[in-house]
PDB file of N, CA and C in Angstrom:
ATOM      1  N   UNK A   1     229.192-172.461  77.321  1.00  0.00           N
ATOM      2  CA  UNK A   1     228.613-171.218  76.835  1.00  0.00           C
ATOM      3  C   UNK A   1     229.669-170.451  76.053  1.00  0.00           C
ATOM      4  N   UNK A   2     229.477-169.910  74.780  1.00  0.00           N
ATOM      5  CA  UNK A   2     230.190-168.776  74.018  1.00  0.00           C
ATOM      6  C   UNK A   2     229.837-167.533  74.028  1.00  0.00           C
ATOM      7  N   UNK A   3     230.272-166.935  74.564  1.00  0.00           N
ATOM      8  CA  UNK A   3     229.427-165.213  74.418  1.00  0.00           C
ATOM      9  C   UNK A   3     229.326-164.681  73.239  1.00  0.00           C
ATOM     10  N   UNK A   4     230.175-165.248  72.408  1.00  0.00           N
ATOM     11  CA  UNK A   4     230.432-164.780  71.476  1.00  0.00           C
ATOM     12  C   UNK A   4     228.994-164.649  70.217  1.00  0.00           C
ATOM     13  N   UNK A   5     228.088-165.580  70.477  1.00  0.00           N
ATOM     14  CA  UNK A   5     226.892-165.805  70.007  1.00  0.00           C
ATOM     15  C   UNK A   5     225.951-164.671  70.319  1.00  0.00           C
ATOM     16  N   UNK A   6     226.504-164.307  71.792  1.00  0.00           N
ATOM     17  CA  UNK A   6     225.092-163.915  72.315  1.00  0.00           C
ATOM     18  C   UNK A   6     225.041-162.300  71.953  1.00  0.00           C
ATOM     19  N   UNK A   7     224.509-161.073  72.194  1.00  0.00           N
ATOM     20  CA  UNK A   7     224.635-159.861  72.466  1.00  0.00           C
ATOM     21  C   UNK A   7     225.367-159.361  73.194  1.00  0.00           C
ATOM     22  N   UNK A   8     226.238-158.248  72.627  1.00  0.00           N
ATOM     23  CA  UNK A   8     226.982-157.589  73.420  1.00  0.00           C
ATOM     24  C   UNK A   8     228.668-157.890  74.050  1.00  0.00           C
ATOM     25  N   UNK A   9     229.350-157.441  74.489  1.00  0.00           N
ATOM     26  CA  UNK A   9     230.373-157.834  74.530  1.00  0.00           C
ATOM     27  C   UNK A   9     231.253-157.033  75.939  1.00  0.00           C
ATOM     28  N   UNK A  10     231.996-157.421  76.646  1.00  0.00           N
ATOM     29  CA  UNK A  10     232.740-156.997  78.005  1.00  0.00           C
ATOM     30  C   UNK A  10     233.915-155.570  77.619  1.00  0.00           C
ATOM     31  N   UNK A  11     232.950-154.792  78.398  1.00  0.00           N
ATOM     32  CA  UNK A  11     233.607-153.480  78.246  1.00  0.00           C
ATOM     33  C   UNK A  11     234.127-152.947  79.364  1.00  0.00           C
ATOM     34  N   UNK A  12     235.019-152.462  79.315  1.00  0.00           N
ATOM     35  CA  UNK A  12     236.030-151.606  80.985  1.00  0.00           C
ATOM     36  C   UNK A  12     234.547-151.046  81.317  1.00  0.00           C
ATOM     37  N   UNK A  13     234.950-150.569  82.717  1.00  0.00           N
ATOM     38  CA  UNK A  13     234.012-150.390  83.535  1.00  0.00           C
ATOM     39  C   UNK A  13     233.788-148.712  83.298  1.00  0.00           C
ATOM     40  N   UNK A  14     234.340-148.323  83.281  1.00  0.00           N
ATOM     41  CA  UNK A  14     233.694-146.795  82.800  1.00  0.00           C
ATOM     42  C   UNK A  14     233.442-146.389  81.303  1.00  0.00           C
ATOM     43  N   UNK A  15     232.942-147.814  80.491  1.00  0.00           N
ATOM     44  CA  UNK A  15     232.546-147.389  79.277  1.00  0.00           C
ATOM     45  C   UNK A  15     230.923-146.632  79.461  1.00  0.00           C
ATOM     46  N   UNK A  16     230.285-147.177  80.028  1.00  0.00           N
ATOM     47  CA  UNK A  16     228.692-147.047  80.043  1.00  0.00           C
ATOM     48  C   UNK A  16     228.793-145.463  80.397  1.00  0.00           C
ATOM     49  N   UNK A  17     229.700-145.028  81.157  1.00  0.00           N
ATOM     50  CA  UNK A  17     229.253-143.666  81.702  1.00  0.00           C
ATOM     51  C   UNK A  17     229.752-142.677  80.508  1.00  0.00           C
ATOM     52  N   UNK A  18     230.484-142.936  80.055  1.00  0.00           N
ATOM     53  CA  UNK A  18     231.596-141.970  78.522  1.00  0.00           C
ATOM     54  C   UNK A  18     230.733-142.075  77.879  1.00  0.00           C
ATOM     55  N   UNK A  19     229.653-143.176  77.287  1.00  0.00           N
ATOM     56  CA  UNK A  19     229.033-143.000  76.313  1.00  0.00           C
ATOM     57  C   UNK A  19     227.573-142.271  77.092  1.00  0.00           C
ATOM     58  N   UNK A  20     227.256-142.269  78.221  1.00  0.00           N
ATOM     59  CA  UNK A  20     226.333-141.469  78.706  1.00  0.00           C
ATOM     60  C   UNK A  20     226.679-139.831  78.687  1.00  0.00           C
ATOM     61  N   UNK A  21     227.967-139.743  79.099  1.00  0.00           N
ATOM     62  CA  UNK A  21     228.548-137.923  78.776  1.00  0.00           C
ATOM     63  C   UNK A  21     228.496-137.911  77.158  1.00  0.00           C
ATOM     64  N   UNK A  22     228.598-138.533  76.713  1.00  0.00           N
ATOM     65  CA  UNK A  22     228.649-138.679  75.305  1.00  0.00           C
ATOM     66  C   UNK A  22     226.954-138.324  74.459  1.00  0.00           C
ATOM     67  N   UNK A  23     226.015-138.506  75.428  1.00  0.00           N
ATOM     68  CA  UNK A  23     225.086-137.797  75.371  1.00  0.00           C
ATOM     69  C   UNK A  23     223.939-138.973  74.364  1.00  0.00           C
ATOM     70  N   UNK A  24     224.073-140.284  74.739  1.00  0.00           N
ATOM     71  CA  UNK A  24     223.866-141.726  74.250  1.00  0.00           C
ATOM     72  C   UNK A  24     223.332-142.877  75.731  1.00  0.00           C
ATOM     73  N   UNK A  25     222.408-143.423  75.593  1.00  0.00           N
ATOM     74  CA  UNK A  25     222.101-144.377  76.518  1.00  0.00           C
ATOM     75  C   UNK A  25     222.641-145.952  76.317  1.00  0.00           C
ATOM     76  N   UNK A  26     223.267-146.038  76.972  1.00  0.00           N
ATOM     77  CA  UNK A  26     224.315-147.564  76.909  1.00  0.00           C
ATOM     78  C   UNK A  26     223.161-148.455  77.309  1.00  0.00           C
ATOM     79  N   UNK A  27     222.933-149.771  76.507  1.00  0.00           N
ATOM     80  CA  UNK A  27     221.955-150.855  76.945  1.00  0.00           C
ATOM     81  C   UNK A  27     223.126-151.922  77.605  1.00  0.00           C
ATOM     82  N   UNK A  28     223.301-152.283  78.839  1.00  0.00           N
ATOM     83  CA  UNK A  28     224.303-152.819  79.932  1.00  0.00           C
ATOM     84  C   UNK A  28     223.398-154.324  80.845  1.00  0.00           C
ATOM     85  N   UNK A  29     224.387-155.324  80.938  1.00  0.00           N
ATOM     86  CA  UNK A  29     223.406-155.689  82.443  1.00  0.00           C
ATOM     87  C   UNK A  29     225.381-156.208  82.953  1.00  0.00           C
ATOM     88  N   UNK A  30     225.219-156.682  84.149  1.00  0.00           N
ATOM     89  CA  UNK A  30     225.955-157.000  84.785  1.00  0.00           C
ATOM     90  C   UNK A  30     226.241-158.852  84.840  1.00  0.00           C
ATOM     91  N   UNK A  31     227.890-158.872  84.154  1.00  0.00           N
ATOM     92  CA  UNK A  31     227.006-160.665  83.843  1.00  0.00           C
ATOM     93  C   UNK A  31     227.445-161.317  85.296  1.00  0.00           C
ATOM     94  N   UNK A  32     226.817-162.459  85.226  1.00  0.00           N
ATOM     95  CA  UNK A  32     226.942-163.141  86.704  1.00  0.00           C
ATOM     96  C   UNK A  32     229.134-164.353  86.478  1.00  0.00           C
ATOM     97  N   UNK A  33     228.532-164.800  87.340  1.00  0.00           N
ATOM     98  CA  UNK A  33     229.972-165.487  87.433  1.00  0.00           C
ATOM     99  C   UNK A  33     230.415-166.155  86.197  1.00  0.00           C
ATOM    100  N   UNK A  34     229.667-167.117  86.131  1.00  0.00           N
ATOM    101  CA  UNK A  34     229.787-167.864  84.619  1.00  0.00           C
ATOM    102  C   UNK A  34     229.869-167.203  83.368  1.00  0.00           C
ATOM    103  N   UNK A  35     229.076-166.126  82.999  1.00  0.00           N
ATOM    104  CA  UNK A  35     229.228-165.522  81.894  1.00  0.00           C
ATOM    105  C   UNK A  35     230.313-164.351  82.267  1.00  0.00           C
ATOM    106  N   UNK A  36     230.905-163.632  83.131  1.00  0.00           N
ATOM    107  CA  UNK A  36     231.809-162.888  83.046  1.00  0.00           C
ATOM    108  C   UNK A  36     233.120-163.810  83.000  1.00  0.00           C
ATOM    109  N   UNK A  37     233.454-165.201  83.396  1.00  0.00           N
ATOM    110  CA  UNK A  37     234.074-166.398  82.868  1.00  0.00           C
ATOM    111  C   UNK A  37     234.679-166.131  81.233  1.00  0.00           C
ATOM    112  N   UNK A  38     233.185-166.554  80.955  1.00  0.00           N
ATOM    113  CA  UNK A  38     233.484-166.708  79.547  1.00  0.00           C
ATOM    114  C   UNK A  38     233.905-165.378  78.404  1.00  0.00           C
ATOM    115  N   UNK A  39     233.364-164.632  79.246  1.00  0.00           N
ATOM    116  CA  UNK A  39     233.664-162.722  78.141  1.00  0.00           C
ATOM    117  C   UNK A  39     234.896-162.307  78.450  1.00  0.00           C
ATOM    118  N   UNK A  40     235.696-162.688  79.466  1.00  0.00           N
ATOM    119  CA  UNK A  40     236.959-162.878  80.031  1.00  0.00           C
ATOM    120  C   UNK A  40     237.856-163.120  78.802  1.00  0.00           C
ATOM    121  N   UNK A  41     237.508-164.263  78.865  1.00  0.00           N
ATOM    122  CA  UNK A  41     238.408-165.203  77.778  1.00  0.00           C
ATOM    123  C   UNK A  41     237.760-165.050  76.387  1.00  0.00           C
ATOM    124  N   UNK A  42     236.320-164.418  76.052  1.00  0.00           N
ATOM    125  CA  UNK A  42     236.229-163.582  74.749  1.00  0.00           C
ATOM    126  C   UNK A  42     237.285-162.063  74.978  1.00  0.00           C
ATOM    127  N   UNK A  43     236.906-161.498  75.398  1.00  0.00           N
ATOM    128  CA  UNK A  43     238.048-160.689  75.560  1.00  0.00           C
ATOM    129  C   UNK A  43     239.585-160.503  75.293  1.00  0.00           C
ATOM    130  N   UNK A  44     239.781-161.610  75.790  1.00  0.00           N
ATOM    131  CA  UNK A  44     241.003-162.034  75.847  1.00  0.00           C
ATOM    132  C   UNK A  44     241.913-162.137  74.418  1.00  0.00           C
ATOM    133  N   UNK A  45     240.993-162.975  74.181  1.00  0.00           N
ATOM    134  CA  UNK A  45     240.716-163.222  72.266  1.00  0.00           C
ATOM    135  C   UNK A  45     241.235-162.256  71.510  1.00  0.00           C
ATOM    136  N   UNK A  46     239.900-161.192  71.682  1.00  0.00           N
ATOM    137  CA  UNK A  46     239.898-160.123  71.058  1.00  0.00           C
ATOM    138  C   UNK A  46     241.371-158.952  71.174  1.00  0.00           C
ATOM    139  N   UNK A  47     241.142-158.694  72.356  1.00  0.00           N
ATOM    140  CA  UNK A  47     242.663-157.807  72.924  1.00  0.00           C
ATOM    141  C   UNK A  47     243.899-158.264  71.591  1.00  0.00           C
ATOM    142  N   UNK A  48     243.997-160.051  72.246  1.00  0.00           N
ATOM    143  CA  UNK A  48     245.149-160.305  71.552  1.00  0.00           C
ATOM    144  C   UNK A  48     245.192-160.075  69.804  1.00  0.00           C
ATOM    145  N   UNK A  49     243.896-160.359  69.328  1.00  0.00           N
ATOM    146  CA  UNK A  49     243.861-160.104  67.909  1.00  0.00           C
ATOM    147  C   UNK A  49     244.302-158.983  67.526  1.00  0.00           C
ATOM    148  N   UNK A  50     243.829-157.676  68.728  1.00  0.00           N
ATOM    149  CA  UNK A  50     244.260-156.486  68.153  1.00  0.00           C
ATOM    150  C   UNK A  50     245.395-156.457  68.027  1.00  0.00           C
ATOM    151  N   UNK A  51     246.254-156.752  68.988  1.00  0.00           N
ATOM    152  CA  UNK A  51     247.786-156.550  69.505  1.00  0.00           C
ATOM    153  C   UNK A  51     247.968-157.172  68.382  1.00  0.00           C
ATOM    154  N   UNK A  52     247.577-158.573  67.853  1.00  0.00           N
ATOM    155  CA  UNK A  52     248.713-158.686  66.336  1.00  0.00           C
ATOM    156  C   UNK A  52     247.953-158.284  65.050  1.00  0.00           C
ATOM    157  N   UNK A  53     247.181-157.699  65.147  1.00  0.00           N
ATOM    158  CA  UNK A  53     246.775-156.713  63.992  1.00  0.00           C
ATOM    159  C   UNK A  53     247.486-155.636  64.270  1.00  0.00           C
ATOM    160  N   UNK A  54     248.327-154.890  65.163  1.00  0.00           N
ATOM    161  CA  UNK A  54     248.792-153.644  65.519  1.00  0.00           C
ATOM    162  C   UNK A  54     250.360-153.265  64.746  1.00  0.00           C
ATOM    163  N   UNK A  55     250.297-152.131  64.492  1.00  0.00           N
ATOM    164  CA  UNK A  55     251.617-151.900  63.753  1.00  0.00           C
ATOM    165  C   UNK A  55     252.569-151.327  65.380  1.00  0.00           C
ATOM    166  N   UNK A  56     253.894-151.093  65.164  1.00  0.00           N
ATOM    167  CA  UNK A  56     254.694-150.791  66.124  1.00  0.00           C
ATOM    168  C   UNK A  56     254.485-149.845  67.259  1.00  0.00           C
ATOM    169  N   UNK A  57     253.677-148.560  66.348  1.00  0.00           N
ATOM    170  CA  UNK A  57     253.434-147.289  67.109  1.00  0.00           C
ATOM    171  C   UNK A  57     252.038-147.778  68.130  1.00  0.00           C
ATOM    172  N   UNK A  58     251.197-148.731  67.811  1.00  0.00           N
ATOM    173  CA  UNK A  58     249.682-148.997  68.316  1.00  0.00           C
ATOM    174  C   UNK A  58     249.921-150.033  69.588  1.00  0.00           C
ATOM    175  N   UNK A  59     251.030-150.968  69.013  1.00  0.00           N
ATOM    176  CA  UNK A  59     251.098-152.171  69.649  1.00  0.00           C
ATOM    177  C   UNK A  59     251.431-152.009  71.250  1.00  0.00           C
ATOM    178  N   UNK A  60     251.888-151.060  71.851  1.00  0.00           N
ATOM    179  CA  UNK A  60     252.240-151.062  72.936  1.00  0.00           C
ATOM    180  C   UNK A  60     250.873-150.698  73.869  1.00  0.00           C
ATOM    181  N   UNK A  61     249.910-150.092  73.288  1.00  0.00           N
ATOM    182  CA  UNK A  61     248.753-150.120  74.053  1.00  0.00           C
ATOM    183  C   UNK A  61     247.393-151.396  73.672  1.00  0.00           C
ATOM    184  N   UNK A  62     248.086-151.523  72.838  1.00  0.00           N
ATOM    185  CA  UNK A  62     246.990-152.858  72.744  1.00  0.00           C
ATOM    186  C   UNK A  62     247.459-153.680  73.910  1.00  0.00           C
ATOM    187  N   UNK A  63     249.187-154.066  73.971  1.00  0.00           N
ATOM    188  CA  UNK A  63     250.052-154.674  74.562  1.00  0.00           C
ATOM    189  C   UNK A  63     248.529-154.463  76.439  1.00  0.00           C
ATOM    190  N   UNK A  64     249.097-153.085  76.515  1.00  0.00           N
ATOM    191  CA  UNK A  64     248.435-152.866  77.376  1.00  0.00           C
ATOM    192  C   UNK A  64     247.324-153.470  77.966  1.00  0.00           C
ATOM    193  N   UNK A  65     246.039-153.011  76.767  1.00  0.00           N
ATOM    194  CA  UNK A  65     244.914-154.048  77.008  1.00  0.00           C
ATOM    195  C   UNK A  65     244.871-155.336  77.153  1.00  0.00           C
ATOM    196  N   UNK A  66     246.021-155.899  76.375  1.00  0.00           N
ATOM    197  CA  UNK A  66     245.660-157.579  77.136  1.00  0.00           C
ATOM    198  C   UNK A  66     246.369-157.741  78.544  1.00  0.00           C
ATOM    199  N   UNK A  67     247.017-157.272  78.825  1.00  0.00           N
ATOM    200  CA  UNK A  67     247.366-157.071  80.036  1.00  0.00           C
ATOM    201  C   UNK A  67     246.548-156.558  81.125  1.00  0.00           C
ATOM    202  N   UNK A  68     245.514-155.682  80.713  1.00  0.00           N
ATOM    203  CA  UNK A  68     244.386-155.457  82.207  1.00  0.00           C
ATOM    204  C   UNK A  68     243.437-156.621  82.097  1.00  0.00           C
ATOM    205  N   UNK A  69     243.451-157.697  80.295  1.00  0.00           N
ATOM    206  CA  UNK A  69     242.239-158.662  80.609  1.00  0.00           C
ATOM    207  C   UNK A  69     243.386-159.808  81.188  1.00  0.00           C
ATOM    208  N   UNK A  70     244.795-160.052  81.505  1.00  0.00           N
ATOM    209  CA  UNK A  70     245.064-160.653  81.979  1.00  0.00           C
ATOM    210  C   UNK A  70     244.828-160.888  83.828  1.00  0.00           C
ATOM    211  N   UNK A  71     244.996-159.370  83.927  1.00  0.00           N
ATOM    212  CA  UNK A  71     244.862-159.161  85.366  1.00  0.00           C
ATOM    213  C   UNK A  71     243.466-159.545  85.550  1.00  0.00           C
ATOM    214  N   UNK A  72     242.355-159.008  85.163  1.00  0.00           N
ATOM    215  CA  UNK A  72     241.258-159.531  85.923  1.00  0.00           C
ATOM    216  C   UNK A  72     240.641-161.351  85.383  1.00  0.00           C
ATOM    217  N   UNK A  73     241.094-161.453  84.397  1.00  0.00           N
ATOM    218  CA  UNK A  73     241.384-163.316  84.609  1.00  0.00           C
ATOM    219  C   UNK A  73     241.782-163.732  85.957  1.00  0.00           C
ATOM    220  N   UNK A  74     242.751-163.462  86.503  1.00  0.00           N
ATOM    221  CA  UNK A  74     244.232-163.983  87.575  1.00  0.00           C
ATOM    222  C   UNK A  74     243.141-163.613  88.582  1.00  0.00           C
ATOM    223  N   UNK A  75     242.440-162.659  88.491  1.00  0.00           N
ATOM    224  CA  UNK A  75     241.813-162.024  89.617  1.00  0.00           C
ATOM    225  C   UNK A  75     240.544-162.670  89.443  1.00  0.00           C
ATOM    226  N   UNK A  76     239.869-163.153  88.805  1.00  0.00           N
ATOM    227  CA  UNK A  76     238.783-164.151  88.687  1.00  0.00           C
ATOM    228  C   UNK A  76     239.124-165.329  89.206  1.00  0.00           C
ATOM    229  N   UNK A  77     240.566-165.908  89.148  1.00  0.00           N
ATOM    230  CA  UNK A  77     241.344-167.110  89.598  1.00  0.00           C
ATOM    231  C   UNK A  77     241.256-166.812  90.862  1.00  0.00           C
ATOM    232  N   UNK A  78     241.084-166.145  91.500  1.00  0.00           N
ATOM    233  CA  UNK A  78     241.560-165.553  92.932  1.00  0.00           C
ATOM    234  C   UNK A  78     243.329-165.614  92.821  1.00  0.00           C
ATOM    235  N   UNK A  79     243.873-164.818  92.192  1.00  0.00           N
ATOM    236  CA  UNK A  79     245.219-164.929  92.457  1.00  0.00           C
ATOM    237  C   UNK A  79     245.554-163.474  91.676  1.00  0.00           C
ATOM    238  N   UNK A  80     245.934-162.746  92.649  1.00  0.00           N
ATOM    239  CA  UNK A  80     246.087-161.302  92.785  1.00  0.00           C
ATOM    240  C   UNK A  80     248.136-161.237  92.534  1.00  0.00           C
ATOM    241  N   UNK A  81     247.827-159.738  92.210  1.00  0.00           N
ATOM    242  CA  UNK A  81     248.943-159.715  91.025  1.00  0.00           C
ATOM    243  C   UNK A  81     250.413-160.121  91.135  1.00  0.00           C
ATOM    244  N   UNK A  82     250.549-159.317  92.667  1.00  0.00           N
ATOM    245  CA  UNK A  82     252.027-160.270  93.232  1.00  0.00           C
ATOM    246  C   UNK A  82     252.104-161.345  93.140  1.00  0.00           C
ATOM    247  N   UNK A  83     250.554-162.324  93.521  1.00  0.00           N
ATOM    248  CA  UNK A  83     250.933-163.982  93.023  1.00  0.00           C
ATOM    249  C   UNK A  83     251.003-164.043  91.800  1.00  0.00           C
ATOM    250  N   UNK A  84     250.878-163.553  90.941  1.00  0.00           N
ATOM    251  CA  UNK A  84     250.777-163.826  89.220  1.00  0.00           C
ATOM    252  C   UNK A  84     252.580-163.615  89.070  1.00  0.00           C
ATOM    253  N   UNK A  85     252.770-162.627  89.187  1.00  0.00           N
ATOM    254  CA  UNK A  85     254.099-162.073  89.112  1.00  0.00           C
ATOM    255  C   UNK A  85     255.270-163.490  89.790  1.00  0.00           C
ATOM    256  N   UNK A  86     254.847-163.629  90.936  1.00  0.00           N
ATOM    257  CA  UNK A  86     255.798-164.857  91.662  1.00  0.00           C
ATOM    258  C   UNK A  86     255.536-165.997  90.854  1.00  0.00           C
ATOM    259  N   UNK A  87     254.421-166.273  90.491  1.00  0.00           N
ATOM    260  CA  UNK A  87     254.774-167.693  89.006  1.00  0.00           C
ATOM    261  C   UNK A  87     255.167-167.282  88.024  1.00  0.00           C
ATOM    262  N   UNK A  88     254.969-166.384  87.164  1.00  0.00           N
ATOM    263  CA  UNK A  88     255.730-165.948  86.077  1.00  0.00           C
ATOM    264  C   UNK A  88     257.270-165.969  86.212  1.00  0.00           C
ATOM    265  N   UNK A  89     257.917-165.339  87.667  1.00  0.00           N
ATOM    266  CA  UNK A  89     259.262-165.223  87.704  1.00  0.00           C
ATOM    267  C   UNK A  89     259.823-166.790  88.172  1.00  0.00           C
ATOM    268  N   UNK A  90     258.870-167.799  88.649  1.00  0.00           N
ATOM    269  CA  UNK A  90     259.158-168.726  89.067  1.00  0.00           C
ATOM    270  C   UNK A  90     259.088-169.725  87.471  1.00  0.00           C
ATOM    271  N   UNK A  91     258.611-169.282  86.735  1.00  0.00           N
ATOM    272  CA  UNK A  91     258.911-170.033  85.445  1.00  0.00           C
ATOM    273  C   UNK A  91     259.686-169.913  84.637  1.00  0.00           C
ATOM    274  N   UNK A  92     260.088-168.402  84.691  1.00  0.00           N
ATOM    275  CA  UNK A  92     261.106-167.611  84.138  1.00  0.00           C
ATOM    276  C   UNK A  92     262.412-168.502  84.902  1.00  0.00           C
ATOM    277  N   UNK A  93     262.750-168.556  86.266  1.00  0.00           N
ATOM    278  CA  UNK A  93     263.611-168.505  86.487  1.00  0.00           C
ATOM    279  C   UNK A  93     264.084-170.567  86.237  1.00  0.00           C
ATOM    280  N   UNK A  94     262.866-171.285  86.295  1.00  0.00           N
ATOM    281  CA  UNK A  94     263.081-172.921  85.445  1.00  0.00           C
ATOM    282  C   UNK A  94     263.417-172.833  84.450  1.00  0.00           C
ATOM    283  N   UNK A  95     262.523-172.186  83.647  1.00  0.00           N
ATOM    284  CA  UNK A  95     262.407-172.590  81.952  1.00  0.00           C
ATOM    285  C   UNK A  95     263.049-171.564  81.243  1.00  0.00           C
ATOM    286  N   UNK A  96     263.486-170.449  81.940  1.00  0.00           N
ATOM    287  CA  UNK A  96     263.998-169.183  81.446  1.00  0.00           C
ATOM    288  C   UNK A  96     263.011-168.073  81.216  1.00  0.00           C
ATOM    289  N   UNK A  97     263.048-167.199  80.102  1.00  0.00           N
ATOM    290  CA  UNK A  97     261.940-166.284  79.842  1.00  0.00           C
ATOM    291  C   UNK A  97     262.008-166.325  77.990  1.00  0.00           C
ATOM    292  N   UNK A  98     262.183-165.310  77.492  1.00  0.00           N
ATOM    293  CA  UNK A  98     262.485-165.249  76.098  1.00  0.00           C
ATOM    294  C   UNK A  98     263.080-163.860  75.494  1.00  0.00           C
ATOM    295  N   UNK A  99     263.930-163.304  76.218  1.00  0.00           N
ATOM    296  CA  UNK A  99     265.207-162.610  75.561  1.00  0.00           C
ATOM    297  C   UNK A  99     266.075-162.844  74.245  1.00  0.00           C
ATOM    298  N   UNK A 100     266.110-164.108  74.995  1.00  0.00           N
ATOM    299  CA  UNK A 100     267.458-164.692  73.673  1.00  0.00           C
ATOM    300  C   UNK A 100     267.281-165.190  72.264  1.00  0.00           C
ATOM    301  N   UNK A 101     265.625-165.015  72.331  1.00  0.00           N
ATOM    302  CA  UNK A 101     265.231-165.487  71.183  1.00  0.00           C
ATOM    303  C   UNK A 101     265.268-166.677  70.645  1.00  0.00           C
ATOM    304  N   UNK A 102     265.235-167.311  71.463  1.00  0.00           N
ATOM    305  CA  UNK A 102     265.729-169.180  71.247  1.00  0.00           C
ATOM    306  C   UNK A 102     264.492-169.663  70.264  1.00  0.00           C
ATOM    307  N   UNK A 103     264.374-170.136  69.154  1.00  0.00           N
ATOM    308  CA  UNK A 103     263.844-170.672  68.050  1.00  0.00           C
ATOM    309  C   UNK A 103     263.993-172.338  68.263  1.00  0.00           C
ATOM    310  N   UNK A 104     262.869-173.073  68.855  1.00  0.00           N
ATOM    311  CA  UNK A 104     263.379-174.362  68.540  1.00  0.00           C
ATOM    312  C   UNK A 104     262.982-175.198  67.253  1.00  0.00           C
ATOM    313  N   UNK A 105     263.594-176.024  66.562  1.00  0.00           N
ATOM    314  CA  UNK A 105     263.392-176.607  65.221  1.00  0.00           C
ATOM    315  C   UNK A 105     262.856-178.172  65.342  1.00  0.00           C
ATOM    316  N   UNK A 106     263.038-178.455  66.707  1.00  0.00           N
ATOM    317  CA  UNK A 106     262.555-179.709  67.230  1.00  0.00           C
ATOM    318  C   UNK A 106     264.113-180.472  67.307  1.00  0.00           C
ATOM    319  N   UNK A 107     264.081-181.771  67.578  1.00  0.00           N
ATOM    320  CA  UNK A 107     265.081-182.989  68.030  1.00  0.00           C
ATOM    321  C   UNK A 107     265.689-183.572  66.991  1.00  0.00           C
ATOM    322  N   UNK A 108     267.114-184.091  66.699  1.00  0.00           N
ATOM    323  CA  UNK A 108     267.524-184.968  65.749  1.00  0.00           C
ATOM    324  C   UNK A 108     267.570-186.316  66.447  1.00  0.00           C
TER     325      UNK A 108
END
């Protein structure tokens, strides 16, 4: 399934009510497992597009947004944030992280 086809698209959870103070009726349903799956990772998409469409001053809250669709991915995984955090630092601490800016050019 692509959501991307279908109507509508995965919005934070207190969008429906802002656009109701907003004085507007939000058309909403609640998607089930499989399709909140997939709007996840449309989401995901999207976030990141913004973040590199973003100039310096923007980028740190886009930054942001893919970061809450990361969390509730991990949290769709069943793996809540301290565990996310303990593999990240556990990969960091194999493979390193990316500080140093290491550029690879490939093998001679």
């Amino acid at each position: 399934m692509n959501c991307q086809d279908k109507q509508g698209k995965l919005v934070r959870d207190r969008i429906p009510q802002l656009i109701r103070d907003g004085g507007a009726e939000p058309l909403v349903h609640t998607a089930d497992r499989d399709e909140y799956r997939v709007r996840l990772r449309d989401k995901l998409r999207e976030e990141v597009a913004e973040f590199l469409a973003a100039d310096d001053d923007a980028a740190p809250e886009e930054l942001a947004d893919v970061l809450e669709v990361v969390h509730a991915l991990a949290a769709d995984l069943g793996v809540d944030r301290d565990r996310l955090e303990q593999l990240r630092a556990a990969k960091a601490a194999e493979r390193g992280g990316f500080c140093e800016r290491v550029v690879w050019r490939g093998n001679r």
